[in-house]
PDB file of N, CA and C in Angstrom:
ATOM      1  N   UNK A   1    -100.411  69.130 -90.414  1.00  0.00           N
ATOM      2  CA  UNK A   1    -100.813  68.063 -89.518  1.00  0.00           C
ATOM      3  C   UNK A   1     -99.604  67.489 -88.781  1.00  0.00           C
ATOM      4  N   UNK A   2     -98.737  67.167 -89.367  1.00  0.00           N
ATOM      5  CA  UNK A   2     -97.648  66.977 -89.046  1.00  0.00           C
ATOM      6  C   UNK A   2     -96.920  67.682 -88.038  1.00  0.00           C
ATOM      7  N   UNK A   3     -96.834  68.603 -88.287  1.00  0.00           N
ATOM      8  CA  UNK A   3     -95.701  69.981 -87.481  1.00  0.00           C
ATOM      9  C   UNK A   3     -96.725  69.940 -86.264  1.00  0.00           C
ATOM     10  N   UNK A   4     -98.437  70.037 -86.248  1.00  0.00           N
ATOM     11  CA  UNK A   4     -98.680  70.347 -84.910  1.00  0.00           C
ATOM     12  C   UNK A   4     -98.700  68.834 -84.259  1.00  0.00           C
ATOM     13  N   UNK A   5     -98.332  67.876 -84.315  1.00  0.00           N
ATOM     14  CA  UNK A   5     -98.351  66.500 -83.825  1.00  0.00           C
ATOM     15  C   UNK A   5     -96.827  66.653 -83.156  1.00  0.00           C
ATOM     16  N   UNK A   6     -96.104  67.454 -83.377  1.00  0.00           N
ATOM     17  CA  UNK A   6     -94.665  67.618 -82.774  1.00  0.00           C
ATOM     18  C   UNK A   6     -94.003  66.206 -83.171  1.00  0.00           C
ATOM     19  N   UNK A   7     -93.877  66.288 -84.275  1.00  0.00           N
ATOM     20  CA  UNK A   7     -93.426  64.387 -84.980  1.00  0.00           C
ATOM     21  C   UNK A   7     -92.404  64.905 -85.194  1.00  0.00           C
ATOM     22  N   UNK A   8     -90.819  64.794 -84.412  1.00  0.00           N
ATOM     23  CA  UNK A   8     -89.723  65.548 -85.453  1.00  0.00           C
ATOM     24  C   UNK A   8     -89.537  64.517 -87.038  1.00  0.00           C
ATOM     25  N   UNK A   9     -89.675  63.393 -86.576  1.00  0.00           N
ATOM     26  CA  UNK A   9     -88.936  62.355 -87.289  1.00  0.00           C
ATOM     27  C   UNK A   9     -89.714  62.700 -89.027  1.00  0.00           C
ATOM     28  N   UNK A  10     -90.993  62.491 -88.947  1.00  0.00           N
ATOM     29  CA  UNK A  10     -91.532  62.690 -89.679  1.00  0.00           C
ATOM     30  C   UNK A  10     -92.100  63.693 -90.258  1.00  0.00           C
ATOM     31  N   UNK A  11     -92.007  64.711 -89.181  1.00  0.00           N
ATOM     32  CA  UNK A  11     -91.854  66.505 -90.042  1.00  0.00           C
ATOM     33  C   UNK A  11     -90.205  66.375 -91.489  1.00  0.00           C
ATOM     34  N   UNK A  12     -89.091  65.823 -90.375  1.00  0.00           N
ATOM     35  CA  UNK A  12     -87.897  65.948 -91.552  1.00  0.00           C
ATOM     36  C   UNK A  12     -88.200  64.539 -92.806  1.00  0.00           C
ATOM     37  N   UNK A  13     -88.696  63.730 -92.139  1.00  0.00           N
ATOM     38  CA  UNK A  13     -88.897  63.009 -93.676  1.00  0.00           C
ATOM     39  C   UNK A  13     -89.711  63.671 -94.844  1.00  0.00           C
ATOM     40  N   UNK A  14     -91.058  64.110 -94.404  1.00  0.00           N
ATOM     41  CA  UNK A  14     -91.680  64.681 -94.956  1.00  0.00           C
ATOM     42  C   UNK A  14     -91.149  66.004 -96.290  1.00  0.00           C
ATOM     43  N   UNK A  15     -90.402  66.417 -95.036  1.00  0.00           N
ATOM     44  CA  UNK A  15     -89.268  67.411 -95.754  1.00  0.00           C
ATOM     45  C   UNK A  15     -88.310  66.922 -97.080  1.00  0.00           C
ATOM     46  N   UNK A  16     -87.954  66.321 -96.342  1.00  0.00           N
ATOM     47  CA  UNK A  16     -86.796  65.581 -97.666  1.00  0.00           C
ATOM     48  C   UNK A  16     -87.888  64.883 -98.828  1.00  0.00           C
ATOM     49  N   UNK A  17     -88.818  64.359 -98.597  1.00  0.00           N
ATOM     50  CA  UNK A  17     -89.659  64.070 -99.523  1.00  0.00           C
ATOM     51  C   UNK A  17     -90.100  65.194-100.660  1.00  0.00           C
ATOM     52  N   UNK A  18     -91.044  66.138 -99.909  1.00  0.00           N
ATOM     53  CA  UNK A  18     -90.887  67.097-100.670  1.00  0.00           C
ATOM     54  C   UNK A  18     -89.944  67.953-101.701  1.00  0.00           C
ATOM     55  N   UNK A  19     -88.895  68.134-101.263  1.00  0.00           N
ATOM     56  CA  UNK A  19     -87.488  68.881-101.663  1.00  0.00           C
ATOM     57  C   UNK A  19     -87.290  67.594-102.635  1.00  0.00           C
ATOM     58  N   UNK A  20     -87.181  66.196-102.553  1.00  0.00           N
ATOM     59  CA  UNK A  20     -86.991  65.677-103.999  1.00  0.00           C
ATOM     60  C   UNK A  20     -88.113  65.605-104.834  1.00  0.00           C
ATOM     61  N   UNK A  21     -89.930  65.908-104.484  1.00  0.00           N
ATOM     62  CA  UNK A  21     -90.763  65.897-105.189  1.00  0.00           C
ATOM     63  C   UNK A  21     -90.444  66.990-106.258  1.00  0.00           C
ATOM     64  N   UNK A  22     -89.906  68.883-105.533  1.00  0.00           N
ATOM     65  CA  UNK A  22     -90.060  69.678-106.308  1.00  0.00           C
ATOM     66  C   UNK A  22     -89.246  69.253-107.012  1.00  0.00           C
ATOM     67  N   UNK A  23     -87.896  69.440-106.835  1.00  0.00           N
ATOM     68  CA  UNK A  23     -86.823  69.539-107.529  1.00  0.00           C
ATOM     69  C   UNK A  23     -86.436  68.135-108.152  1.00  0.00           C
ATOM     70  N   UNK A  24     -87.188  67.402-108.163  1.00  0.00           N
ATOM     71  CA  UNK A  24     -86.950  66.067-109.032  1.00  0.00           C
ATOM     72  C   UNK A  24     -85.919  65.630-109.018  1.00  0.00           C
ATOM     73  N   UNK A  25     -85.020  65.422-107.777  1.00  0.00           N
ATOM     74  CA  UNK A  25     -83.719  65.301-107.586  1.00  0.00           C
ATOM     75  C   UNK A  25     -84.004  64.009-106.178  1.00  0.00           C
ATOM     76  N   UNK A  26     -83.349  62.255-106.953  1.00  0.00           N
ATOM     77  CA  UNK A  26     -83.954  61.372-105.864  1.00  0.00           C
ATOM     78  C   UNK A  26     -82.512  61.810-104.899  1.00  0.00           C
ATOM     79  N   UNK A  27     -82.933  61.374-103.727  1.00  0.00           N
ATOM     80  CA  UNK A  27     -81.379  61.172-102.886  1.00  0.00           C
ATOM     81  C   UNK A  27     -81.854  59.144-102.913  1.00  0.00           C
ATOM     82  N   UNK A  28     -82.222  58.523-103.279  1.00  0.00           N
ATOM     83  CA  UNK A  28     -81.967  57.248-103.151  1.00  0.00           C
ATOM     84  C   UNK A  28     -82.047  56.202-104.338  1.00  0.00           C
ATOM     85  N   UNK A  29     -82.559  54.846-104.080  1.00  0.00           N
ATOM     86  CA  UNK A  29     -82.300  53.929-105.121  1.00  0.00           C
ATOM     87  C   UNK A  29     -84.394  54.205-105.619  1.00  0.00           C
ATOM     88  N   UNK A  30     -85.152  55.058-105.213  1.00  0.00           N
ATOM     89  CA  UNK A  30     -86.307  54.642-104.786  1.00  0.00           C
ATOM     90  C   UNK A  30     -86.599  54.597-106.767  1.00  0.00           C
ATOM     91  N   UNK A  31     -85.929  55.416-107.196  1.00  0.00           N
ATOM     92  CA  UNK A  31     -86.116  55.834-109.211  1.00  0.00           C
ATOM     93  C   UNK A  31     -85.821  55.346-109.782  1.00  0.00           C
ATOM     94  N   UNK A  32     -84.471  54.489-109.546  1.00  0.00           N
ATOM     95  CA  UNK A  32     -83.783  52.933-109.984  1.00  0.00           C
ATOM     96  C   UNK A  32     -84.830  52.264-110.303  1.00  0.00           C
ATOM     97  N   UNK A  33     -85.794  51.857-109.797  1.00  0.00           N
ATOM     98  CA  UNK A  33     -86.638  50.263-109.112  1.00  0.00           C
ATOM     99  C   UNK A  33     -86.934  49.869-110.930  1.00  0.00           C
ATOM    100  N   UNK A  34     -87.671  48.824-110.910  1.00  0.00           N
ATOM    101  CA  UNK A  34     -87.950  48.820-112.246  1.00  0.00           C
ATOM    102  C   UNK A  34     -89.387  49.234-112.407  1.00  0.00           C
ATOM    103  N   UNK A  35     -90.030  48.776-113.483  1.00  0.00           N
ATOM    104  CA  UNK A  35     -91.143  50.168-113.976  1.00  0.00           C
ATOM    105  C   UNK A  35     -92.285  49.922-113.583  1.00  0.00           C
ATOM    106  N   UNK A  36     -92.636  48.205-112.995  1.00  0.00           N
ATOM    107  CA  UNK A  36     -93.767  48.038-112.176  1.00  0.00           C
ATOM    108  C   UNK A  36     -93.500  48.688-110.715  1.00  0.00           C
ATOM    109  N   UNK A  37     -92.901  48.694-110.171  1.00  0.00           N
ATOM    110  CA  UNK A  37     -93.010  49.830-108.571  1.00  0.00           C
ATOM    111  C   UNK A  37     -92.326  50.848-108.969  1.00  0.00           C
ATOM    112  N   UNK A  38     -92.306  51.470-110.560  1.00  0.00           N
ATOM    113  CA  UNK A  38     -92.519  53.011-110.093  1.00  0.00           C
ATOM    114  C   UNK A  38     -94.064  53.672-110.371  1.00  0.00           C
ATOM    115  N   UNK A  39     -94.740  52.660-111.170  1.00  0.00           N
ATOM    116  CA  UNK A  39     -96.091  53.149-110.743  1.00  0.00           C
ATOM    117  C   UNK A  39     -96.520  53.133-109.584  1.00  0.00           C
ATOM    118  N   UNK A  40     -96.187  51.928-108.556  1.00  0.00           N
ATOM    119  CA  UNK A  40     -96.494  52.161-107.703  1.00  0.00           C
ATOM    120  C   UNK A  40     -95.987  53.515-106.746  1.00  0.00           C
ATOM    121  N   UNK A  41     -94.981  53.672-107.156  1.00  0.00           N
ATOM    122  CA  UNK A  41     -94.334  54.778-106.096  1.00  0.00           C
ATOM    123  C   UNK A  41     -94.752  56.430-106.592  1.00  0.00           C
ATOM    124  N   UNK A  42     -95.457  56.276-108.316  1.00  0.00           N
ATOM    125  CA  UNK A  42     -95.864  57.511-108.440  1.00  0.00           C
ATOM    126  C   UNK A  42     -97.843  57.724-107.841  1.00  0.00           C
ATOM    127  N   UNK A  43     -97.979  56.505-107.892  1.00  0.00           N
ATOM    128  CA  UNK A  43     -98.970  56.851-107.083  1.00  0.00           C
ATOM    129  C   UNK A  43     -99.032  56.908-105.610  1.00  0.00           C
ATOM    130  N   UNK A  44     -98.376  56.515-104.914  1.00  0.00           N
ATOM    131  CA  UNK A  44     -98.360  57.120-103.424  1.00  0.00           C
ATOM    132  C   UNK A  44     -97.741  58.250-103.185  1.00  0.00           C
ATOM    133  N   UNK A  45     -97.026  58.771-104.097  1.00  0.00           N
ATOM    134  CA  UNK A  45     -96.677  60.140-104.534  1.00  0.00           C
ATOM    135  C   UNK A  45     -97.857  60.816-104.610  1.00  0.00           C
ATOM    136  N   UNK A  46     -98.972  60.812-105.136  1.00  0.00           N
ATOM    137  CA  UNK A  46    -100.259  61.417-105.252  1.00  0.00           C
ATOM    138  C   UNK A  46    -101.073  61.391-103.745  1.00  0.00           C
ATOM    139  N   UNK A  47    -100.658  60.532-103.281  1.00  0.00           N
ATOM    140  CA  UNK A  47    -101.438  60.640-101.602  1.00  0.00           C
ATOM    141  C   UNK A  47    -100.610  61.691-100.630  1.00  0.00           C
ATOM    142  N   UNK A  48     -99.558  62.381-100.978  1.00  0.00           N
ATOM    143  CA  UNK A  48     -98.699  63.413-100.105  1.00  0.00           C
ATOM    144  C   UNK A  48     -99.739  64.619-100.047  1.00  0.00           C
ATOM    145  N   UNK A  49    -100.456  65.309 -98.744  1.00  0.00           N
ATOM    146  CA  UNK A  49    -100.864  65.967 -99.407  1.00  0.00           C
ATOM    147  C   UNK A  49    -100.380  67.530 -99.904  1.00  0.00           C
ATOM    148  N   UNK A  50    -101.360  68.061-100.953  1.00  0.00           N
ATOM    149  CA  UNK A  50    -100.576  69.471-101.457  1.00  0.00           C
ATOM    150  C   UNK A  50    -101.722  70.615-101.276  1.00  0.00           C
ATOM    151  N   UNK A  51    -101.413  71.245-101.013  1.00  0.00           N
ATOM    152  CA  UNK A  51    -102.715  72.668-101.070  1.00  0.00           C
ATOM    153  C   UNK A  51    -101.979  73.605-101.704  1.00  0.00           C
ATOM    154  N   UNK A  52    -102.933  74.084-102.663  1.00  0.00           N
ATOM    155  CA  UNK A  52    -103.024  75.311-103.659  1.00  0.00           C
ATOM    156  C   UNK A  52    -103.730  76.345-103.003  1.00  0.00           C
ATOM    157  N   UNK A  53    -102.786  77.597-102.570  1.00  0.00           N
ATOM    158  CA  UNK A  53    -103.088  78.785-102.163  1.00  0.00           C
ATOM    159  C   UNK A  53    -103.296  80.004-102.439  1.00  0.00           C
ATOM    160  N   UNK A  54    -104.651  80.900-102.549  1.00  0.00           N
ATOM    161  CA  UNK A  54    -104.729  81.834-103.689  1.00  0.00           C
ATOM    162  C   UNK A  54    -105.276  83.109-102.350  1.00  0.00           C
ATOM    163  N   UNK A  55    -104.119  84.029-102.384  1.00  0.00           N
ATOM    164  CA  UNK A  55    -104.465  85.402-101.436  1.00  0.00           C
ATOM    165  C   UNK A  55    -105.282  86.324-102.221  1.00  0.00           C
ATOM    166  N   UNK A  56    -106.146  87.203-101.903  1.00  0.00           N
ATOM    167  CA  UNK A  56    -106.255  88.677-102.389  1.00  0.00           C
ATOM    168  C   UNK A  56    -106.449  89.457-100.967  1.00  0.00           C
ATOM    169  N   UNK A  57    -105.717  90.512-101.298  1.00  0.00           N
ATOM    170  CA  UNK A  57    -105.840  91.495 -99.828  1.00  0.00           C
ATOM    171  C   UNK A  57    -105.684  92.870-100.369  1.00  0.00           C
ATOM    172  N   UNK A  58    -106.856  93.345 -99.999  1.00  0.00           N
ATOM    173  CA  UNK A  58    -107.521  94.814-100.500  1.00  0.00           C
ATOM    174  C   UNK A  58    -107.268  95.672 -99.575  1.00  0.00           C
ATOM    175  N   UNK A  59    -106.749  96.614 -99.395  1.00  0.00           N
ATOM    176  CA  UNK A  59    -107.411  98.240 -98.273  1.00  0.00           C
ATOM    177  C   UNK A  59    -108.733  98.318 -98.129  1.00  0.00           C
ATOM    178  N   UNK A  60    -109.232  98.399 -97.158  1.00  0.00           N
ATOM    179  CA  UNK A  60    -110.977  99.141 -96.896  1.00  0.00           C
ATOM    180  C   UNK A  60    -110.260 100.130 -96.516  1.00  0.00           C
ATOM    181  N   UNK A  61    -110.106 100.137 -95.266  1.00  0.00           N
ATOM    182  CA  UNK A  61    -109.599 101.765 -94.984  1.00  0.00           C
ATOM    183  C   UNK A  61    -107.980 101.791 -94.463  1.00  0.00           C
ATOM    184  N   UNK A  62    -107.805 102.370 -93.318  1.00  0.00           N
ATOM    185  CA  UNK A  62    -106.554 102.606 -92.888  1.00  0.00           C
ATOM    186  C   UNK A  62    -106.280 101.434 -92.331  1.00  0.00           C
ATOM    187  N   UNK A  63    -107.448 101.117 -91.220  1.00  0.00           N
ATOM    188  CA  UNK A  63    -106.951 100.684 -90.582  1.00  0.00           C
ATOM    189  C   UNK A  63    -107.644  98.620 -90.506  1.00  0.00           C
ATOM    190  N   UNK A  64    -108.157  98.840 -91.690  1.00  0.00           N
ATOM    191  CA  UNK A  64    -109.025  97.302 -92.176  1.00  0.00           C
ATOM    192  C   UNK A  64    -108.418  97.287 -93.715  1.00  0.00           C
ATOM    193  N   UNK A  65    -108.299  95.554 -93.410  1.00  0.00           N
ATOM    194  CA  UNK A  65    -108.040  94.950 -94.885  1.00  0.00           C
ATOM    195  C   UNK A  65    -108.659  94.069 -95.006  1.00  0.00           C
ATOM    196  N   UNK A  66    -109.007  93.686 -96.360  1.00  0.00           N
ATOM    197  CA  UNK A  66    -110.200  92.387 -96.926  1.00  0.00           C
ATOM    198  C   UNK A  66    -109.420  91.864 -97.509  1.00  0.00           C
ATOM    199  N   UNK A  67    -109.086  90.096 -96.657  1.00  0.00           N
ATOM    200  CA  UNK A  67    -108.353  89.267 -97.137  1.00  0.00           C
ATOM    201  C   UNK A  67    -109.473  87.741 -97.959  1.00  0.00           C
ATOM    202  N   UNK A  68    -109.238  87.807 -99.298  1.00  0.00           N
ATOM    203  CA  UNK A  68    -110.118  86.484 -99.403  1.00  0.00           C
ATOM    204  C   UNK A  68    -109.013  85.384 -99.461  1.00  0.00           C
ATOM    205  N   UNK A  69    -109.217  84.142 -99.059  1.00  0.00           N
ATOM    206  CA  UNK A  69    -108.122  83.075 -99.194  1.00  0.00           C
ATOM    207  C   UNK A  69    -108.703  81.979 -99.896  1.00  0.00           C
ATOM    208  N   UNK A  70    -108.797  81.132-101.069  1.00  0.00           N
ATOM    209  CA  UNK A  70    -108.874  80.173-101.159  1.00  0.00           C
ATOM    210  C   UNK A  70    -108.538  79.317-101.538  1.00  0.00           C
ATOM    211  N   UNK A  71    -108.559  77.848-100.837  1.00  0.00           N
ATOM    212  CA  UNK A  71    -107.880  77.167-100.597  1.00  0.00           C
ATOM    213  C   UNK A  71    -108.011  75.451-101.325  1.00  0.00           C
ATOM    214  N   UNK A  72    -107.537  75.004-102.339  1.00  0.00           N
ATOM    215  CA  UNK A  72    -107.879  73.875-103.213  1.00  0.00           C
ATOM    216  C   UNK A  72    -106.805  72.645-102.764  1.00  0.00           C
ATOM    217  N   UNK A  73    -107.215  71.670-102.653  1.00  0.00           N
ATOM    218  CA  UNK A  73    -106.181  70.698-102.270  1.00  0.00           C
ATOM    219  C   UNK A  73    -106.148  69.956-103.883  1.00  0.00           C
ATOM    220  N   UNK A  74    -104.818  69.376-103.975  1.00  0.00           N
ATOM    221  CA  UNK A  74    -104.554  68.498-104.750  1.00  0.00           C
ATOM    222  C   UNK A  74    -103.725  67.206-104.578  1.00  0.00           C
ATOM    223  N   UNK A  75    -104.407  66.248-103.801  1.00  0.00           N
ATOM    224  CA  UNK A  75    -104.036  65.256-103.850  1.00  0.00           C
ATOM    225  C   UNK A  75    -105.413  64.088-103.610  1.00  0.00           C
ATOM    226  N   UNK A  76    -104.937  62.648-103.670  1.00  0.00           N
ATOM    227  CA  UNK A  76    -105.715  61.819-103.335  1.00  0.00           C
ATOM    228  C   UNK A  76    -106.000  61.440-102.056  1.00  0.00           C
ATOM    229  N   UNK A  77    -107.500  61.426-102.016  1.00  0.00           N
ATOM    230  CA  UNK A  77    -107.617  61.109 -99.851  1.00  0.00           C
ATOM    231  C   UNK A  77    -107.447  59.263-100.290  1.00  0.00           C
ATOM    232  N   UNK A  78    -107.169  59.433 -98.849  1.00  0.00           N
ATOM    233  CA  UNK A  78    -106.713  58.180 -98.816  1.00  0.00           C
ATOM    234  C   UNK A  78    -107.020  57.117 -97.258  1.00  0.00           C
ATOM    235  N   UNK A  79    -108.044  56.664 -96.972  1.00  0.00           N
ATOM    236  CA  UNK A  79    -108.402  56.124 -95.620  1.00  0.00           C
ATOM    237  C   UNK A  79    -107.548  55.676 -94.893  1.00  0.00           C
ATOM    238  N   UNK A  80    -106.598  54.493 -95.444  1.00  0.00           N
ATOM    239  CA  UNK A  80    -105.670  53.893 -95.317  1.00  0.00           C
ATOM    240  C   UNK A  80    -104.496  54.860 -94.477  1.00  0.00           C
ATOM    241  N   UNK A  81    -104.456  55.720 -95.507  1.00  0.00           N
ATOM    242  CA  UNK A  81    -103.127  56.687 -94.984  1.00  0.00           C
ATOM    243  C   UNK A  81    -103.825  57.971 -94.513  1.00  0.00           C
ATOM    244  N   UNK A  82    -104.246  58.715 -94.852  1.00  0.00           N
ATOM    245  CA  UNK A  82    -105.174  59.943 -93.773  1.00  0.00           C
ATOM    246  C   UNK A  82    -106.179  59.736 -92.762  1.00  0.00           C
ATOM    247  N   UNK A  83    -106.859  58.591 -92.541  1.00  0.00           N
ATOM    248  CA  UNK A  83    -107.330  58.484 -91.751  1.00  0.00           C
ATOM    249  C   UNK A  83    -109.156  58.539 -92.386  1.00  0.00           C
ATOM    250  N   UNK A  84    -110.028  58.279 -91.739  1.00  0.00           N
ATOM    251  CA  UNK A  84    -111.384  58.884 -92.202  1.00  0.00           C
ATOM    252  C   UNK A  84    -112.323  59.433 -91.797  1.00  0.00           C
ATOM    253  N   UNK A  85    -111.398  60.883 -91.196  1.00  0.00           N
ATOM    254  CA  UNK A  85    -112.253  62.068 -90.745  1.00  0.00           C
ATOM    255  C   UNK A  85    -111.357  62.906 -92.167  1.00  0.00           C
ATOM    256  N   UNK A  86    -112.322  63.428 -92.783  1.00  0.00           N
ATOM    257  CA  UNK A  86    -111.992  64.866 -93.991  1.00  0.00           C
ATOM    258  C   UNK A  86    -112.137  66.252 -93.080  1.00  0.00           C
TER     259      UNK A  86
END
């Protein structure tokens, strides 16, 4: 959603968000805080969203392949912050 909105600002935040979600590595004070706003901050952590991606791609013949894709999201919708079209 992001990338096709041509948002640079928030394509690279997004980025850096991610890269400390996987790697559990903060770049700031945001892990410091004390332990009432890090619930809060692990739950808006849950509103990023994530999709779980599952390929299979078969041969039919030479020149056809049968791709099934499906596709599971895991995160929380959120009106506030996604908006409320699903």
């Amino acid at each position: 959603m992001v990338l096709q909105g041509e948002w640079a600002q928030l394509v690279d935040k997004t980025l850096r968000l991610s890269k400390m979600i996987d790697k559990r590595i903060w770049q700031s004070e945001l892990m410091r805080a004390p332990r009432f706003e890090k619930k809060t901050i692990y739950k808006h952590i849950h509103h990023v969203p994530k999709l779980e991606l599952d390929v299979h791609v078969s041969p039919i013949t030479r020149l056809t392949l049968k791709i099934e894709l499906a596709i599971a999201t895991d995160f929380q919708w959120n009106d506030k912050i996604h908006g409320i079209a699903k």
